[in-house]
PDB file of N, CA and C in Angstrom:
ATOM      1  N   UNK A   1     -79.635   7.394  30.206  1.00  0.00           N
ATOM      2  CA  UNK A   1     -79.345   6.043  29.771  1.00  0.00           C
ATOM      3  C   UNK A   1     -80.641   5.240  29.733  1.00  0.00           C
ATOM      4  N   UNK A   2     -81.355   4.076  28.598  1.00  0.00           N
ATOM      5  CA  UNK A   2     -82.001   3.489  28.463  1.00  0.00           C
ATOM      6  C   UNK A   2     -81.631   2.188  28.485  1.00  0.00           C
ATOM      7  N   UNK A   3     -82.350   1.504  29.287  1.00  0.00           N
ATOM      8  CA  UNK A   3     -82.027   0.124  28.965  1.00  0.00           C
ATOM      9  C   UNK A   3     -82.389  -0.426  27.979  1.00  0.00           C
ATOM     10  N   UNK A   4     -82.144  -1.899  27.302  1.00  0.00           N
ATOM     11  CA  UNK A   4     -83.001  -2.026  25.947  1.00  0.00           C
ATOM     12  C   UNK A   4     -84.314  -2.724  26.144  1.00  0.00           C
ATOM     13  N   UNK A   5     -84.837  -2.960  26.996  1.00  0.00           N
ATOM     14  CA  UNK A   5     -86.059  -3.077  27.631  1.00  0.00           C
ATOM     15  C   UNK A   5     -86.755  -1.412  27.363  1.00  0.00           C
ATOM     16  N   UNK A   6     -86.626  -0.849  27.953  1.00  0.00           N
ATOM     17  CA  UNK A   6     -87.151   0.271  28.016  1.00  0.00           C
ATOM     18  C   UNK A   6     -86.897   1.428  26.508  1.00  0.00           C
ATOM     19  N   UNK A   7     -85.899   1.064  25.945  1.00  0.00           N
ATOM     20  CA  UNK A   7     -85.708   1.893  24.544  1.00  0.00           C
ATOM     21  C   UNK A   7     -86.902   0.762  23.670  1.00  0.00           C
ATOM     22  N   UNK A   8     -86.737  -0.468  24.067  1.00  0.00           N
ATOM     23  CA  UNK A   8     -87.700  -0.980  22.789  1.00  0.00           C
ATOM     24  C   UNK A   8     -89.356  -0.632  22.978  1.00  0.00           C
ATOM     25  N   UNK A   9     -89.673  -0.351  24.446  1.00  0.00           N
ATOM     26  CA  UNK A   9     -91.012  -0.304  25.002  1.00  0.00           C
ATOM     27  C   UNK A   9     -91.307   0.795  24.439  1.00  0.00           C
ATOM     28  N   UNK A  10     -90.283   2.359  24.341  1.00  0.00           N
ATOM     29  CA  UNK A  10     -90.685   3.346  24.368  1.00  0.00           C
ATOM     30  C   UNK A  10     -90.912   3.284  22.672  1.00  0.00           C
ATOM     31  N   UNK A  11     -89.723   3.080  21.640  1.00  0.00           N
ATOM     32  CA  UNK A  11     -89.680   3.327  20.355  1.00  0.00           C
ATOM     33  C   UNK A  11     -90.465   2.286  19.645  1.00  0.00           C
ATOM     34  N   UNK A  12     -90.848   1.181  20.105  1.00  0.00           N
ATOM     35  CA  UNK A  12     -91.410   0.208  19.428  1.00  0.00           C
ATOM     36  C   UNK A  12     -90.403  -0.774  18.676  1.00  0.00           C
ATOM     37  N   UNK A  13     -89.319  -0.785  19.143  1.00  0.00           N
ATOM     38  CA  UNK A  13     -88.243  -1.846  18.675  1.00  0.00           C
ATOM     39  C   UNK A  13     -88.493  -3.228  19.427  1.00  0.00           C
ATOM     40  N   UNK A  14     -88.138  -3.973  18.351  1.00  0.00           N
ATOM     41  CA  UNK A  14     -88.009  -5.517  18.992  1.00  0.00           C
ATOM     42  C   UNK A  14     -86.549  -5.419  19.922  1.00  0.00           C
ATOM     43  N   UNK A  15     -86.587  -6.048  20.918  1.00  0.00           N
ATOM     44  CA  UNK A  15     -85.092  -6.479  21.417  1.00  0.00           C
ATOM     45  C   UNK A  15     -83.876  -6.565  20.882  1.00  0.00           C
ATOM     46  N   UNK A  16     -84.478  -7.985  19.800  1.00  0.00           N
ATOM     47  CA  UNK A  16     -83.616  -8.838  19.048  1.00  0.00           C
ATOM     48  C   UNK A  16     -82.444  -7.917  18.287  1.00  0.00           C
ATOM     49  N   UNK A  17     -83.361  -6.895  17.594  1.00  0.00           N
ATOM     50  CA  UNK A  17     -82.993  -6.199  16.607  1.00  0.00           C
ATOM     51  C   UNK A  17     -82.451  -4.972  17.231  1.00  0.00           C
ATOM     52  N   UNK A  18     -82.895  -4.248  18.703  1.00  0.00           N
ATOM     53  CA  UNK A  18     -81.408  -3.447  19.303  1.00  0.00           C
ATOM     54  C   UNK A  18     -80.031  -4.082  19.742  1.00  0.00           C
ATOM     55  N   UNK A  19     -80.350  -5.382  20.055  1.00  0.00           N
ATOM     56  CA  UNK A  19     -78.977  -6.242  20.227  1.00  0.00           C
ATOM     57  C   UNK A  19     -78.056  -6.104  18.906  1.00  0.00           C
ATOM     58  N   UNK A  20     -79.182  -6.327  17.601  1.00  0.00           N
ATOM     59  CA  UNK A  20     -78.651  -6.779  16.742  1.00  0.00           C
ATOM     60  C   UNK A  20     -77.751  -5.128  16.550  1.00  0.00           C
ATOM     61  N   UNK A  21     -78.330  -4.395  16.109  1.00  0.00           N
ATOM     62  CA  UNK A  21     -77.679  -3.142  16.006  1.00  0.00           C
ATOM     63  C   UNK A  21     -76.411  -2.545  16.856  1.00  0.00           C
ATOM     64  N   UNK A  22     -76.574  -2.837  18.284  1.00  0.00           N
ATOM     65  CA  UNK A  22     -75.166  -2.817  18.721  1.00  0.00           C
ATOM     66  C   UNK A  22     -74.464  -4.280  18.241  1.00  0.00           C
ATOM     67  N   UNK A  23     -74.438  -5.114  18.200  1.00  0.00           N
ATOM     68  CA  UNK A  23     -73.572  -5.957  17.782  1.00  0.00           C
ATOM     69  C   UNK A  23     -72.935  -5.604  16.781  1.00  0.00           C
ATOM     70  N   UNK A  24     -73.513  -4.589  15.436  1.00  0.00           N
ATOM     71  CA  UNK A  24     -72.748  -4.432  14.273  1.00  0.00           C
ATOM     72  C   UNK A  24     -71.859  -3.519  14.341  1.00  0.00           C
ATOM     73  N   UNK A  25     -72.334  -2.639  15.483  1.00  0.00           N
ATOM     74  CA  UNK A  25     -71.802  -1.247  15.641  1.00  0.00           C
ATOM     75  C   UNK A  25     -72.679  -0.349  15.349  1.00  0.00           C
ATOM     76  N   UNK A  26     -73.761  -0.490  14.771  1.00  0.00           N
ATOM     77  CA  UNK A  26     -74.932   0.976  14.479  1.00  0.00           C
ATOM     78  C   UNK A  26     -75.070   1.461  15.356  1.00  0.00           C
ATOM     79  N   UNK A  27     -75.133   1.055  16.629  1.00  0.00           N
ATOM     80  CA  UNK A  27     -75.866   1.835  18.016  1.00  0.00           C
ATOM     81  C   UNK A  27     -75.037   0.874  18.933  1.00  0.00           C
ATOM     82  N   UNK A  28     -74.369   2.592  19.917  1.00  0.00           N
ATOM     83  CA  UNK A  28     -73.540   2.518  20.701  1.00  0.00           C
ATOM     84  C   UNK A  28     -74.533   2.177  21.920  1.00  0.00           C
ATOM     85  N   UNK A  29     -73.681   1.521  22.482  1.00  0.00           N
ATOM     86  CA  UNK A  29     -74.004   0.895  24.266  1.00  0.00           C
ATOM     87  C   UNK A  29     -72.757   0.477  25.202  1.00  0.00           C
ATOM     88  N   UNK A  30     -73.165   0.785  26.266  1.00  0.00           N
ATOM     89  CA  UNK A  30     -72.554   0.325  27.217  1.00  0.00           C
ATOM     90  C   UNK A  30     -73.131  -1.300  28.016  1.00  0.00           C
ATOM     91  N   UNK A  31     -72.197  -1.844  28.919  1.00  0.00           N
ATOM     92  CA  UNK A  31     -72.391  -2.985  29.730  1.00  0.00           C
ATOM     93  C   UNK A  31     -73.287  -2.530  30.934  1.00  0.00           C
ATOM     94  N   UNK A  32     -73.975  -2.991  31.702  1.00  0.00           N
ATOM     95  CA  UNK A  32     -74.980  -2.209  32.392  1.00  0.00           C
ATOM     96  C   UNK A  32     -73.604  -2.608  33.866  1.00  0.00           C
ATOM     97  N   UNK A  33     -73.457  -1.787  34.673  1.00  0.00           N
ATOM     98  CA  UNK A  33     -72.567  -2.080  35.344  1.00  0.00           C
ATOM     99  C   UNK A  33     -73.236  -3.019  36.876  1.00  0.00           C
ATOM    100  N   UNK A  34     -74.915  -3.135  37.063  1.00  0.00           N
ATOM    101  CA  UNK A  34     -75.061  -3.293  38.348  1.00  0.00           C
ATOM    102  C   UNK A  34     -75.548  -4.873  37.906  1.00  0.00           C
ATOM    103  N   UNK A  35     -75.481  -5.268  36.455  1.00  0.00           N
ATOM    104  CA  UNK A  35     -76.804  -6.403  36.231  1.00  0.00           C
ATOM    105  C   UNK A  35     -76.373  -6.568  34.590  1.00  0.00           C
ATOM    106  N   UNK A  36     -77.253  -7.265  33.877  1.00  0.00           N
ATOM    107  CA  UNK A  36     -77.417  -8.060  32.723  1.00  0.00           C
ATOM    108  C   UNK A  36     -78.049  -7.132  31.865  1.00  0.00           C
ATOM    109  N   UNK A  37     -77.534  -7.071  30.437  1.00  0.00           N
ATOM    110  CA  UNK A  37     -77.990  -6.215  29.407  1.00  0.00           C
ATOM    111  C   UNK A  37     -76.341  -4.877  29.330  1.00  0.00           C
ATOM    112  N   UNK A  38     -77.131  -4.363  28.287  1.00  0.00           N
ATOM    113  CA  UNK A  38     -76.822  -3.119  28.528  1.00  0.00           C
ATOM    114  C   UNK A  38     -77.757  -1.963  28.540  1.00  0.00           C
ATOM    115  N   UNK A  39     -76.634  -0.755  28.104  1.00  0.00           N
ATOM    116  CA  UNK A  39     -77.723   0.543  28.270  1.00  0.00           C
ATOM    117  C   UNK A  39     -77.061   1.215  27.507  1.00  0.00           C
ATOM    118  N   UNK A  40     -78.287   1.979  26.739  1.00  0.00           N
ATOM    119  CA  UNK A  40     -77.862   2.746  25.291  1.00  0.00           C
ATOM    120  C   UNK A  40     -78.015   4.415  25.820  1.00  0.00           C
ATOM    121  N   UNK A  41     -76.824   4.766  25.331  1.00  0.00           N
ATOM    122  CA  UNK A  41     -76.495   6.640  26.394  1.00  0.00           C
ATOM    123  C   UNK A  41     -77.887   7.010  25.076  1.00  0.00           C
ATOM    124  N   UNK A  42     -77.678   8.794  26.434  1.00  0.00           N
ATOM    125  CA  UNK A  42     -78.926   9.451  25.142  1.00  0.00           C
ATOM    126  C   UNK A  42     -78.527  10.335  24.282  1.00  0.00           C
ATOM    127  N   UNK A  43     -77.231  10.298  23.885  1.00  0.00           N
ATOM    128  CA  UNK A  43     -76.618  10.584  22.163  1.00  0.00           C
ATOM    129  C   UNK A  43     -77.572  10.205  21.431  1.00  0.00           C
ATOM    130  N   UNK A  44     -77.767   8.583  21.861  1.00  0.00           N
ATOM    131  CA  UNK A  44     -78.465   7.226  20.397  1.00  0.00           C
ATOM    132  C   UNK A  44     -79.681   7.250  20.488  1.00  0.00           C
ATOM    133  N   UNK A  45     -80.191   8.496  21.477  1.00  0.00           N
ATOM    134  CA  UNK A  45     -81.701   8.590  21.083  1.00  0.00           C
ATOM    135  C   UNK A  45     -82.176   9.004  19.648  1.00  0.00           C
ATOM    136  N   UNK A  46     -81.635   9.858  18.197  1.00  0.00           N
ATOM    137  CA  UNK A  46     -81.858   9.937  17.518  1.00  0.00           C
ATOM    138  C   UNK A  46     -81.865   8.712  16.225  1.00  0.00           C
ATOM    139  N   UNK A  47     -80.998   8.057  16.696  1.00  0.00           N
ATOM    140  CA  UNK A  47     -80.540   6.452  16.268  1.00  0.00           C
ATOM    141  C   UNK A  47     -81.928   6.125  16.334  1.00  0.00           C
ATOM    142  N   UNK A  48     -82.372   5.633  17.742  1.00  0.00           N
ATOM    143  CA  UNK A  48     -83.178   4.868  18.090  1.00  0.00           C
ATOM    144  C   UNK A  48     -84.527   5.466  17.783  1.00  0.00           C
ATOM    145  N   UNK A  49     -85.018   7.115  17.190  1.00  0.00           N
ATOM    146  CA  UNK A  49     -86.011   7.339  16.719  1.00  0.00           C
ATOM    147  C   UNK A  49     -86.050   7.101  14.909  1.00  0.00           C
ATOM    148  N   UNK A  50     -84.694   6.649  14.491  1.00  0.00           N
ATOM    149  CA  UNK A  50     -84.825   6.896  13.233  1.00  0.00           C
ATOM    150  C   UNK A  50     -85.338   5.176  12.864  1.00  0.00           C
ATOM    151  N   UNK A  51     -84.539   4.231  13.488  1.00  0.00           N
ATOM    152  CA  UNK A  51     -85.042   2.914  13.475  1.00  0.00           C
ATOM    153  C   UNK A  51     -86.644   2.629  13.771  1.00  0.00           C
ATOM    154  N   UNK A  52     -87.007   3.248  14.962  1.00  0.00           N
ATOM    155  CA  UNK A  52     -88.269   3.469  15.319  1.00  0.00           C
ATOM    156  C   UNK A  52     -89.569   3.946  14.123  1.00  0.00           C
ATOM    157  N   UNK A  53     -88.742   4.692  13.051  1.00  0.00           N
ATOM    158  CA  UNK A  53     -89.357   5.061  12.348  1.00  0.00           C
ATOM    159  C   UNK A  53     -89.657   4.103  11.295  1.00  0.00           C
ATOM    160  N   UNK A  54     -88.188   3.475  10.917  1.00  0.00           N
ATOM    161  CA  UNK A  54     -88.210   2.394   9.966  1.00  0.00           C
ATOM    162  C   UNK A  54     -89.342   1.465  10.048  1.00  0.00           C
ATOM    163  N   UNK A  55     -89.121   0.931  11.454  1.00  0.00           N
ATOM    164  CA  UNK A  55     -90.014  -0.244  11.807  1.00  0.00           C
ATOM    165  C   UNK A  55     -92.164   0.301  11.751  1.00  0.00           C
ATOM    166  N   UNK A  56     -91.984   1.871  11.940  1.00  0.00           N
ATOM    167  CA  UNK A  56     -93.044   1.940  11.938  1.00  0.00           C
ATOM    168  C   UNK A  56     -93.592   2.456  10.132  1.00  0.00           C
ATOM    169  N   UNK A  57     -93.048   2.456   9.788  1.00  0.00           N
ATOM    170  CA  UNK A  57     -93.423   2.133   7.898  1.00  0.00           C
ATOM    171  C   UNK A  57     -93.570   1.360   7.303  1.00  0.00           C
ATOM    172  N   UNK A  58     -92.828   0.512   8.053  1.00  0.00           N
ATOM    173  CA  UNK A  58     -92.844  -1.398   7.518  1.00  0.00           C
ATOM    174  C   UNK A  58     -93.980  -1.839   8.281  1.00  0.00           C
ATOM    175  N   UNK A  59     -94.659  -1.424   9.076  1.00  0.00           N
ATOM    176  CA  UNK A  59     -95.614  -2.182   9.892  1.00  0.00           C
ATOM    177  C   UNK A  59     -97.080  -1.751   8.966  1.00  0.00           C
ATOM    178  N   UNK A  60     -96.780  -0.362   8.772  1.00  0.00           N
ATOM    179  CA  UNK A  60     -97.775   0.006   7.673  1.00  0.00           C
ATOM    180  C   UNK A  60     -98.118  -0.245   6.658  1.00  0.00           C
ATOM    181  N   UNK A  61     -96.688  -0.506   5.717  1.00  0.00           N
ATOM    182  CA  UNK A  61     -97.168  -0.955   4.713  1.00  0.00           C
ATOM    183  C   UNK A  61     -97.138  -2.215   4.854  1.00  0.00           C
ATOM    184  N   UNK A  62     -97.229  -3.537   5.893  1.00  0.00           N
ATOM    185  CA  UNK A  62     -97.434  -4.796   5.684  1.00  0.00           C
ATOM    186  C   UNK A  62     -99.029  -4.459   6.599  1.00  0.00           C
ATOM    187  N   UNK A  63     -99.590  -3.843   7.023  1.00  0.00           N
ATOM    188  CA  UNK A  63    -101.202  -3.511   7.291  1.00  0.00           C
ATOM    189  C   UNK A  63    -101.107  -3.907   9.016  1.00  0.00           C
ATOM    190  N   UNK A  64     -99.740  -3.997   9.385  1.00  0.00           N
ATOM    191  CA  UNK A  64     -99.906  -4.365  10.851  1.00  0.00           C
ATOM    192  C   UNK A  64    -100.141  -3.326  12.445  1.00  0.00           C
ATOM    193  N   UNK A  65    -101.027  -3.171  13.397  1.00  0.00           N
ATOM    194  CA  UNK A  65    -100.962  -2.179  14.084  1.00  0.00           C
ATOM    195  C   UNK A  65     -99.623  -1.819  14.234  1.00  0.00           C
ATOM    196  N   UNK A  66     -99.646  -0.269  14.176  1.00  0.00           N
ATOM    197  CA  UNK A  66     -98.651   0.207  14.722  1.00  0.00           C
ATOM    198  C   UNK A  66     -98.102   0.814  16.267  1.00  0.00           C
ATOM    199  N   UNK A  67     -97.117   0.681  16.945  1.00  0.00           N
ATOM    200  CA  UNK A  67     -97.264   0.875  18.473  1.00  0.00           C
ATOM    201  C   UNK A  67     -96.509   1.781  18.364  1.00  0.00           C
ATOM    202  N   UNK A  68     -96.726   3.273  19.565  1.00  0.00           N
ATOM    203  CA  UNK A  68     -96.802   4.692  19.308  1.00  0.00           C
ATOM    204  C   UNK A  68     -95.179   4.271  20.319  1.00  0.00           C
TER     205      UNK A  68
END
């Protein structure tokens, strides 16, 4: 399980935009049961590398560093 702190640190996602994705339903999460947030199981790790990817093409082609 990842928190979305830690899925955005690792993949290079903004927050905003893993919230946003479970909110629509793209990416499953749970309620974090001890505290605030949730936590995304590691099924949605492929989810979260394919977004990861998105964001890192768009960063390229707008000329912006990219974070690994």
């Amino acid at each position: 399980m990842l928190t979305i702190k830690k899925a955005s640190e690792t993949f290079g996602v903004p927050r905003g935009t893993l919230y946003d994705y479970i909110k629509k339903g793209k990416l499953k999460a749970i309620r974090h049961p001890l505290g605030w947030g949730f936590l995304i199981p590691e099924e949605e790790i492929p989810k979260l590398q394919a977004i990861s990817e998105f964001y890192a093409a768009k960063a390229a082609k707008e000329g912006e560093e990219v974070r690994p």
